[in-house]
N, C-alpha and C. Protein backbone atom coordinates (compact mmCIF):
# COMPACT_ATOMS: atom_id res chain seq x y z
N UNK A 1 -9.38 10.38 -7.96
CA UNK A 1 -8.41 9.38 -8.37
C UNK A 1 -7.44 9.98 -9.39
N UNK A 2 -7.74 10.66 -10.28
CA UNK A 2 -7.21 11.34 -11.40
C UNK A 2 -6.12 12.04 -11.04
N UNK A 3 -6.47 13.03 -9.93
CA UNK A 3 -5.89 14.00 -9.24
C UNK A 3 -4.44 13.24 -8.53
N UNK A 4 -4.46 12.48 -7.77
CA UNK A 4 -3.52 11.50 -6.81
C UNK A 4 -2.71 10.97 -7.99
N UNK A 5 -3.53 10.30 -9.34
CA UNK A 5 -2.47 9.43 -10.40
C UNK A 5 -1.55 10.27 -10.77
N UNK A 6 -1.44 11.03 -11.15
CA UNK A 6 -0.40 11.94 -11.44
C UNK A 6 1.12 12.02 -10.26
N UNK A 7 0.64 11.74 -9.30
CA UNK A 7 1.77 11.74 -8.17
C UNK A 7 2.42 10.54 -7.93
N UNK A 8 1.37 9.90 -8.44
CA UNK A 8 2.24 8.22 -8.53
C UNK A 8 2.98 8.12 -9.59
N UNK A 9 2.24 8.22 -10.38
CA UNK A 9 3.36 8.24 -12.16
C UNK A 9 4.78 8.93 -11.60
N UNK A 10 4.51 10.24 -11.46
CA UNK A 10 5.93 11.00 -10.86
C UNK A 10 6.54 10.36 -9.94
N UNK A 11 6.06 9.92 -8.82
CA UNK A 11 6.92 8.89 -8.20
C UNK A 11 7.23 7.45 -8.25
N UNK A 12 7.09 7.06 -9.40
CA UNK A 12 7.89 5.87 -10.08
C UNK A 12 6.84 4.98 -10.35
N UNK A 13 5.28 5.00 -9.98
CA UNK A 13 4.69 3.69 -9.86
C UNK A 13 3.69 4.51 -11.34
N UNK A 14 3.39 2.68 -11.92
CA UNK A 14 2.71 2.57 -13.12
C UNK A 14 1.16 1.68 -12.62
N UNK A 15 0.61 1.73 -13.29
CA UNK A 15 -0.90 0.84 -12.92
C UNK A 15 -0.69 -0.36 -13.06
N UNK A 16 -1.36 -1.47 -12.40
CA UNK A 16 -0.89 -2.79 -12.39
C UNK A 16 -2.40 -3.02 -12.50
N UNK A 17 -3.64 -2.59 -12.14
CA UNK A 17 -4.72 -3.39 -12.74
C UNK A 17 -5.38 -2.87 -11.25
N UNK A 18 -6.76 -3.54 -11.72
CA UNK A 18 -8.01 -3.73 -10.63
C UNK A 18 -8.39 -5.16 -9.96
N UNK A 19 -8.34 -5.37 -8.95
CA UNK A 19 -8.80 -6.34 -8.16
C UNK A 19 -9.99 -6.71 -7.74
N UNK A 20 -10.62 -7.35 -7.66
CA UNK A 20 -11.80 -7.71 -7.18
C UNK A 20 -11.88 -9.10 -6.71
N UNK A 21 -12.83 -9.77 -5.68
CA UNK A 21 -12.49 -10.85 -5.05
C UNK A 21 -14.17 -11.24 -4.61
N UNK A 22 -14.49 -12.84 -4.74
CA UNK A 22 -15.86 -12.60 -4.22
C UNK A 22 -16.02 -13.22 -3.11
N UNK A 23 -14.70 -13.45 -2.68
CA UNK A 23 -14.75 -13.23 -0.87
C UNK A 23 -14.97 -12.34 -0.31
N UNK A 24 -14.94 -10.89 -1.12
CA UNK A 24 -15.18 -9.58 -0.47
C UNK A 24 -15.73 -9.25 -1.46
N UNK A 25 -17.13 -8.93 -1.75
CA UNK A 25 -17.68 -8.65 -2.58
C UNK A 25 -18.28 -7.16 -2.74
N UNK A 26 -17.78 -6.13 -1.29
CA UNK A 26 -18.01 -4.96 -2.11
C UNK A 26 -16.93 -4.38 -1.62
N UNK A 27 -15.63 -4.96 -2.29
CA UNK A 27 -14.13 -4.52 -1.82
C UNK A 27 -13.77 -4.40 -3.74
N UNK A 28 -13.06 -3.50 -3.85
CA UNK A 28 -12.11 -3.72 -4.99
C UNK A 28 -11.02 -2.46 -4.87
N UNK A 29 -10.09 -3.35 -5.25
CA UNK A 29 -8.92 -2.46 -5.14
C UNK A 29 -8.25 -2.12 -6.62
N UNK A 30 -7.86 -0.30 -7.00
CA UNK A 30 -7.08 0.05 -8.05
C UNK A 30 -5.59 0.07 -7.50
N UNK A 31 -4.91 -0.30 -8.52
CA UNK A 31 -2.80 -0.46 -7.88
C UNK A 31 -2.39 -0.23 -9.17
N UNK A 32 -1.12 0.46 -8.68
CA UNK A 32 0.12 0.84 -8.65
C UNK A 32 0.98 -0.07 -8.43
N UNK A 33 2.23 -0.61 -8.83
CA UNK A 33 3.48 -0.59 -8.35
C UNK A 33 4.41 0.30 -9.21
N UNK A 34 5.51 -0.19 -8.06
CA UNK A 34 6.38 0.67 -8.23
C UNK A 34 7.37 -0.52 -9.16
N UNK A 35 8.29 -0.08 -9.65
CA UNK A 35 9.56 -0.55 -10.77
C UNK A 35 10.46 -1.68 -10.14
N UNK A 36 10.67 -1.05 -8.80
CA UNK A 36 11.59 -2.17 -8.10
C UNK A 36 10.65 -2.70 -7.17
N UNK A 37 9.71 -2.98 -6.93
CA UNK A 37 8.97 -3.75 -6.44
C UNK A 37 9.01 -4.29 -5.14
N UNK A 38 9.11 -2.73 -4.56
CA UNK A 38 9.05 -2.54 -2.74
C UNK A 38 7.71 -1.94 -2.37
N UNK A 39 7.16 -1.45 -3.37
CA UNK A 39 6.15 -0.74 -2.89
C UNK A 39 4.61 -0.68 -3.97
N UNK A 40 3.41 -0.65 -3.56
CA UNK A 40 1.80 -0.65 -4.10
C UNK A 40 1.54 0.48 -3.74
N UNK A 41 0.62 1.24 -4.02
CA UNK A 41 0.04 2.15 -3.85
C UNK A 41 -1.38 1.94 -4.76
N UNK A 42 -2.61 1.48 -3.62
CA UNK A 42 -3.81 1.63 -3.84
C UNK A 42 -4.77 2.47 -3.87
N UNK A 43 -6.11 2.29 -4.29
CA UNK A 43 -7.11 2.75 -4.10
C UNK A 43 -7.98 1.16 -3.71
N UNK A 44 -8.69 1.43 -2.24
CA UNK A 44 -9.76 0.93 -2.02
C UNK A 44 -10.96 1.07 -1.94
N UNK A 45 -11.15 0.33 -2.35
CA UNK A 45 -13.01 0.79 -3.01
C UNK A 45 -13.77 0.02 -2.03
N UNK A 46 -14.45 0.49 -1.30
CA UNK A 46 -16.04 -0.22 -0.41
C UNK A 46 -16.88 -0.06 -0.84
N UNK A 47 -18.12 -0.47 -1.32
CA UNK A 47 -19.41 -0.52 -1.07
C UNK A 47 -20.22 0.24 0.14
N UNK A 48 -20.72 1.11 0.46
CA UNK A 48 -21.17 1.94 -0.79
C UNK A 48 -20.19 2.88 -0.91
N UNK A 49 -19.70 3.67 0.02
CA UNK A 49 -18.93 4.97 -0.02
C UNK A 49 -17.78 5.39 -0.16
N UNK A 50 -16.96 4.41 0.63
CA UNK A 50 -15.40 4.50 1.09
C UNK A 50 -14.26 4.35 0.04
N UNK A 51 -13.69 5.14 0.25
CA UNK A 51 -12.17 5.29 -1.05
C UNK A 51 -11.40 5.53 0.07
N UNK A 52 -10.35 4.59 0.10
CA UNK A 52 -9.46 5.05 0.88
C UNK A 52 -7.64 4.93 0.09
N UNK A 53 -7.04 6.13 0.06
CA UNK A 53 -5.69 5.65 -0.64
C UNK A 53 -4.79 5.28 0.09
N UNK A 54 -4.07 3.88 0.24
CA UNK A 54 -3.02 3.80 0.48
C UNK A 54 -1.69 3.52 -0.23
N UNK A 55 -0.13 3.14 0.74
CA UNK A 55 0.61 2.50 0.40
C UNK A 55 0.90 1.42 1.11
N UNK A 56 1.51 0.70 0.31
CA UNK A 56 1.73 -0.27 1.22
C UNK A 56 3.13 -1.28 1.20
N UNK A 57 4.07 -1.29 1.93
CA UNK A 57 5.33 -2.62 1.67
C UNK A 57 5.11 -3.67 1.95
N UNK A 58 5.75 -4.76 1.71
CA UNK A 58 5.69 -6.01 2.64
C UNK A 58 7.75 -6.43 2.73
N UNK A 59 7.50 -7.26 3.98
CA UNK A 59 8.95 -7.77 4.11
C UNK A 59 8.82 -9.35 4.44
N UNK A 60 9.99 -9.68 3.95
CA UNK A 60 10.21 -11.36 4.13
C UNK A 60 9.87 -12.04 5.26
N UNK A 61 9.75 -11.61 6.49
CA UNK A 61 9.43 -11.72 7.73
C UNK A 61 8.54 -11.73 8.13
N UNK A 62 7.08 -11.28 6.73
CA UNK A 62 5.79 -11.15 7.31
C UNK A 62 5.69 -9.61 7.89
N UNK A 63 6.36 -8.80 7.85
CA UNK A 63 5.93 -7.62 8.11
C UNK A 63 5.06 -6.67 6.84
N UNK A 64 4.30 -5.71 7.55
CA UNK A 64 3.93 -5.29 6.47
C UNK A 64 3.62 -3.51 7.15
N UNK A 65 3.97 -2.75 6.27
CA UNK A 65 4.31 -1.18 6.30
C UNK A 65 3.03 -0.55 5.64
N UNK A 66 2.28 0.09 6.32
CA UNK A 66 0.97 0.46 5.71
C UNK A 66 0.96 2.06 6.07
N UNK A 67 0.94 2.78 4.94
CA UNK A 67 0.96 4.38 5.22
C UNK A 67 -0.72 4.55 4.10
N UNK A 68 -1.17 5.23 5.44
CA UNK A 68 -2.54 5.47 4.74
C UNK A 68 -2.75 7.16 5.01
N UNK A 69 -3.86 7.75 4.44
CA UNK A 69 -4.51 8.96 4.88
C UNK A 69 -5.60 8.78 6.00
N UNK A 70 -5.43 7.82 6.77
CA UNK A 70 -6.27 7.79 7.93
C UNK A 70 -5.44 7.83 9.53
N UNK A 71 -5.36 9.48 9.92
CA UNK A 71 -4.79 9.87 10.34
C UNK A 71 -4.98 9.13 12.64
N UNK A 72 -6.03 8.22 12.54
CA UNK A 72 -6.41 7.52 13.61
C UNK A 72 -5.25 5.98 13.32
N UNK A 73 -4.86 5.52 12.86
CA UNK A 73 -4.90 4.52 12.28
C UNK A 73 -3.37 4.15 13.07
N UNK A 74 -3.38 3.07 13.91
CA UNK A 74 -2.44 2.24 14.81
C UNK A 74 -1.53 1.31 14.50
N UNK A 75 -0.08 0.78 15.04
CA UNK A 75 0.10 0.04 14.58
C UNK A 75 -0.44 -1.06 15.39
N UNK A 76 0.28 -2.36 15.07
CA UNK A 76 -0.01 -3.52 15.53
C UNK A 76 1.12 -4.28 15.68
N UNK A 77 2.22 -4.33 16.42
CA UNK A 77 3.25 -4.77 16.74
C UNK A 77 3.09 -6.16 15.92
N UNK A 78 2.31 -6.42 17.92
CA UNK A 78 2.00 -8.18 17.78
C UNK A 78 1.66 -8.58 16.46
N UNK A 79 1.11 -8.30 15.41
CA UNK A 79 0.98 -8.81 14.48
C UNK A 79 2.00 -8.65 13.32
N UNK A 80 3.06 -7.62 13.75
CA UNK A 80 3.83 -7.10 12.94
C UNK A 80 3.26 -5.86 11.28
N UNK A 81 2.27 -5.89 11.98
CA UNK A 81 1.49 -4.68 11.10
C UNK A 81 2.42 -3.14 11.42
N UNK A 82 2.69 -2.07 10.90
CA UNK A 82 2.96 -0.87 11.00
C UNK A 82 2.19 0.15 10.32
N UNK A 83 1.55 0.44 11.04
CA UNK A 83 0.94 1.77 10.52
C UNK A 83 1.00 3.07 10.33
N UNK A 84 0.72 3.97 9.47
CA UNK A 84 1.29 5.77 10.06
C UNK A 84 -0.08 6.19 8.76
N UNK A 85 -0.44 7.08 10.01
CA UNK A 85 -1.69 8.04 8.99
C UNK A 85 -1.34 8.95 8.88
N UNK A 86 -1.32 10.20 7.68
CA UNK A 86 -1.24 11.31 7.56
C UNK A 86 -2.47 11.92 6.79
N UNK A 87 -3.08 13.07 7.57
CA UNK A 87 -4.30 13.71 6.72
C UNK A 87 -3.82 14.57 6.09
N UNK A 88 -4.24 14.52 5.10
CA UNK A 88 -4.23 15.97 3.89
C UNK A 88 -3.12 16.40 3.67
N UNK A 89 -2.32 15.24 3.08
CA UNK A 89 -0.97 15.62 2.26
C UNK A 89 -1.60 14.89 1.02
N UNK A 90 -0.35 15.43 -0.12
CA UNK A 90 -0.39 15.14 -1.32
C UNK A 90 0.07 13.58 -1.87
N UNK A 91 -0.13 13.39 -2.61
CA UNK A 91 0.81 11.90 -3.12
C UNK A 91 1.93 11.80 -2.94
N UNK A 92 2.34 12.79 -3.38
CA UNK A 92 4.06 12.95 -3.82
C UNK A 92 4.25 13.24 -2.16
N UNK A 93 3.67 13.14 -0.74
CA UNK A 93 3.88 13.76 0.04
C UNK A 93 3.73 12.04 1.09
N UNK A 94 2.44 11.61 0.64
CA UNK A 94 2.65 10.25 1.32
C UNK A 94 3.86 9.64 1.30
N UNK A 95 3.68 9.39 -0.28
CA UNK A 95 4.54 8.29 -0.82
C UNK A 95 6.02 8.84 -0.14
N UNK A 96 6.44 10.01 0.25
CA UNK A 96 7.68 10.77 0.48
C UNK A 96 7.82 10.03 1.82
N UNK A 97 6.92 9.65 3.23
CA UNK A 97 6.67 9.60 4.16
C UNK A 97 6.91 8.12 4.18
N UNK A 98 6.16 7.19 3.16
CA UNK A 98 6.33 5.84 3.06
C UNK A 98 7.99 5.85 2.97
N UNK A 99 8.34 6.46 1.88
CA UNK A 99 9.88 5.67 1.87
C UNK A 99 10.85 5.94 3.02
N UNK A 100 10.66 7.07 3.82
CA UNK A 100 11.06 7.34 5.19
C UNK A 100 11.20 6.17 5.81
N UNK A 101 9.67 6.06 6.05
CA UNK A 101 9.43 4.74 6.97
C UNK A 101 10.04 3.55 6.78
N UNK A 102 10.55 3.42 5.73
CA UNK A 102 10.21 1.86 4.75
C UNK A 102 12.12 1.68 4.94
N UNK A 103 12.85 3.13 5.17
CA UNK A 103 14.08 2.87 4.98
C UNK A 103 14.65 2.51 6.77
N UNK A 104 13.58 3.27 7.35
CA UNK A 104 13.39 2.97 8.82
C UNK A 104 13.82 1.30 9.08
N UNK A 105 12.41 1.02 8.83
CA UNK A 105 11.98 -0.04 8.91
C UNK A 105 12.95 -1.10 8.56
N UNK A 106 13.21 -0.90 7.71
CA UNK A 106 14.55 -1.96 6.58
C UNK A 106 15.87 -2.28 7.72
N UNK A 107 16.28 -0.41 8.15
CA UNK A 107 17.37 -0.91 9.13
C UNK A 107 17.07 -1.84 9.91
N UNK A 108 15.56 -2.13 10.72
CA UNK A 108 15.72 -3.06 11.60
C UNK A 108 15.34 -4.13 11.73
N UNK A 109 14.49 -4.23 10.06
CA UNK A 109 14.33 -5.97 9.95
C UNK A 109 14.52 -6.32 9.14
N UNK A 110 15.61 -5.74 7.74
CA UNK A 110 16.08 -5.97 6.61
C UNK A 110 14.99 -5.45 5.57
N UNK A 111 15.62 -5.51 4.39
CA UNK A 111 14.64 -5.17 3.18
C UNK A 111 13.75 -5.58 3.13
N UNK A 112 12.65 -4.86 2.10
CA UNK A 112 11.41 -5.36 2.20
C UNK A 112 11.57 -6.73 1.04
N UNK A 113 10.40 -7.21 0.65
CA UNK A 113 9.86 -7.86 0.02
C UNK A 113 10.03 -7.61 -1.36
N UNK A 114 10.67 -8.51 -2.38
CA UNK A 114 9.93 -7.65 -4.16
C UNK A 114 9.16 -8.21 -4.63
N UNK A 115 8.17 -7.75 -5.01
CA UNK A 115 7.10 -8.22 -5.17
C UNK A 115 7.04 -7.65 -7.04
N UNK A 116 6.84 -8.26 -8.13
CA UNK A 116 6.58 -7.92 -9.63
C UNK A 116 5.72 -7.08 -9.25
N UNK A 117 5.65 -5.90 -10.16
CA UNK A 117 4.70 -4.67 -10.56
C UNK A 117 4.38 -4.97 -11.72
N UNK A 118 3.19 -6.14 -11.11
CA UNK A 118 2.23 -6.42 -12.27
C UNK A 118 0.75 -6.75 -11.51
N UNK A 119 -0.41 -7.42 -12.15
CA UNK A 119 -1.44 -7.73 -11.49
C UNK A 119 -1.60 -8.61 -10.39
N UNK A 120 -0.36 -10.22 -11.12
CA UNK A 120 -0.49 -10.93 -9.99
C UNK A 120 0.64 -10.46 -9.12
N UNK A 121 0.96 -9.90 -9.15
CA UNK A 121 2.24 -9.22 -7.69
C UNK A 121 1.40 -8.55 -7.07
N UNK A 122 0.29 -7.76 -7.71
CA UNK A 122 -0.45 -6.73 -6.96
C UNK A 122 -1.61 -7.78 -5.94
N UNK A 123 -1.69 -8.68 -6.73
CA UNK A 123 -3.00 -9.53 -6.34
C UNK A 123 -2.42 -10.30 -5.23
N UNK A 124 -1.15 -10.87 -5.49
CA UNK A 124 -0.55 -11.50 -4.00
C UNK A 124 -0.18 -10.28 -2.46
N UNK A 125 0.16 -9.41 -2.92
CA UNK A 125 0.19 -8.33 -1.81
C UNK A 125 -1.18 -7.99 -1.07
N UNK A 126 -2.17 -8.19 -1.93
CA UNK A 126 -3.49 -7.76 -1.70
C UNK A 126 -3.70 -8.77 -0.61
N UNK A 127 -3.59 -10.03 -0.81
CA UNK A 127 -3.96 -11.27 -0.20
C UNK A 127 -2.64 -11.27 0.92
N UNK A 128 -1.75 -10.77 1.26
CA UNK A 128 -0.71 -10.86 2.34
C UNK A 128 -1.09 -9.76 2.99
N UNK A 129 -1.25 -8.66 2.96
CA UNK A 129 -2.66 -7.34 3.35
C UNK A 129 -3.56 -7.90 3.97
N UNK A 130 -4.65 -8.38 3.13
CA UNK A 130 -5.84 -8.72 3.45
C UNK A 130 -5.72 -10.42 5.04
N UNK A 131 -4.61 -10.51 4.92
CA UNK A 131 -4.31 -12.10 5.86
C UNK A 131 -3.95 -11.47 7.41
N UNK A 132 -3.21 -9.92 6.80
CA UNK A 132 -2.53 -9.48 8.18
C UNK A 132 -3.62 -8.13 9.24
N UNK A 133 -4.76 -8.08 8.03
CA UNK A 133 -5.79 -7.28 8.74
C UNK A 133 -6.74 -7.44 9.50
């Protein structure tokens, strides 16, 4: 985790807090946002093992832009989910890949979402995430 924070700081995002939910009780998520408040960048925590880092946008339309390190990982039209995995790049290398996408994306269904880069901004994204998975 230590290792990755450093790439977020450099790329604009500050810590917004830890999540936890006891609808999902061995889920918790560490976040990031970013300043202008297009973009999260997590850590998910499972029970017992799993860390998985992502990013993530959302747009007014219910879309939502998910760049993870899980290099299997599909989109979902019909649901308006987008996905893109990349294995074994750096932070500064995702996050480089997210805003690609995200500017992609924007041309063809307008800007994303701003969401405050704070806890409850982080905590409502979590729950617009967690609705579209």
């Amino acid at each position: 985790v230590k290792a990755r924070e450093k790439g977020f700081r450099e790329a604009g995002f500050k810590v917004v807090g830890d999540i936890m939910t006891p609808a999902f009780e061995d889920l918790a998520f560490h976040g990031y946002g970013r300043a202008d408040g297009t973009a999260f960048v997590w850590f998910r925590v499972s029970y017992p093992d799993e860390i998985a880092f992502e990013v993530i946008s959302l747009f007014s339309n219910g879309a939502v832009l998910i760049t993870s390190q899980d290099p299997n990982t599909r989109d979902d039209v019909a649901a308006n989910v987008y996905r893109q995995g990349y294995a074994r790049q750096s932070s500064a290398e995702l996050i480089a890949q997210h805003n690609r996408s995200l500017a992609e994306l924007a041309a063809k269904i307008g800007p994303p979402q701003v969401i405050a880069a704070s806890q409850l901004g982080f905590a409502n994204a979590i729950e617009q995430f967690l609705l579209k998975s």
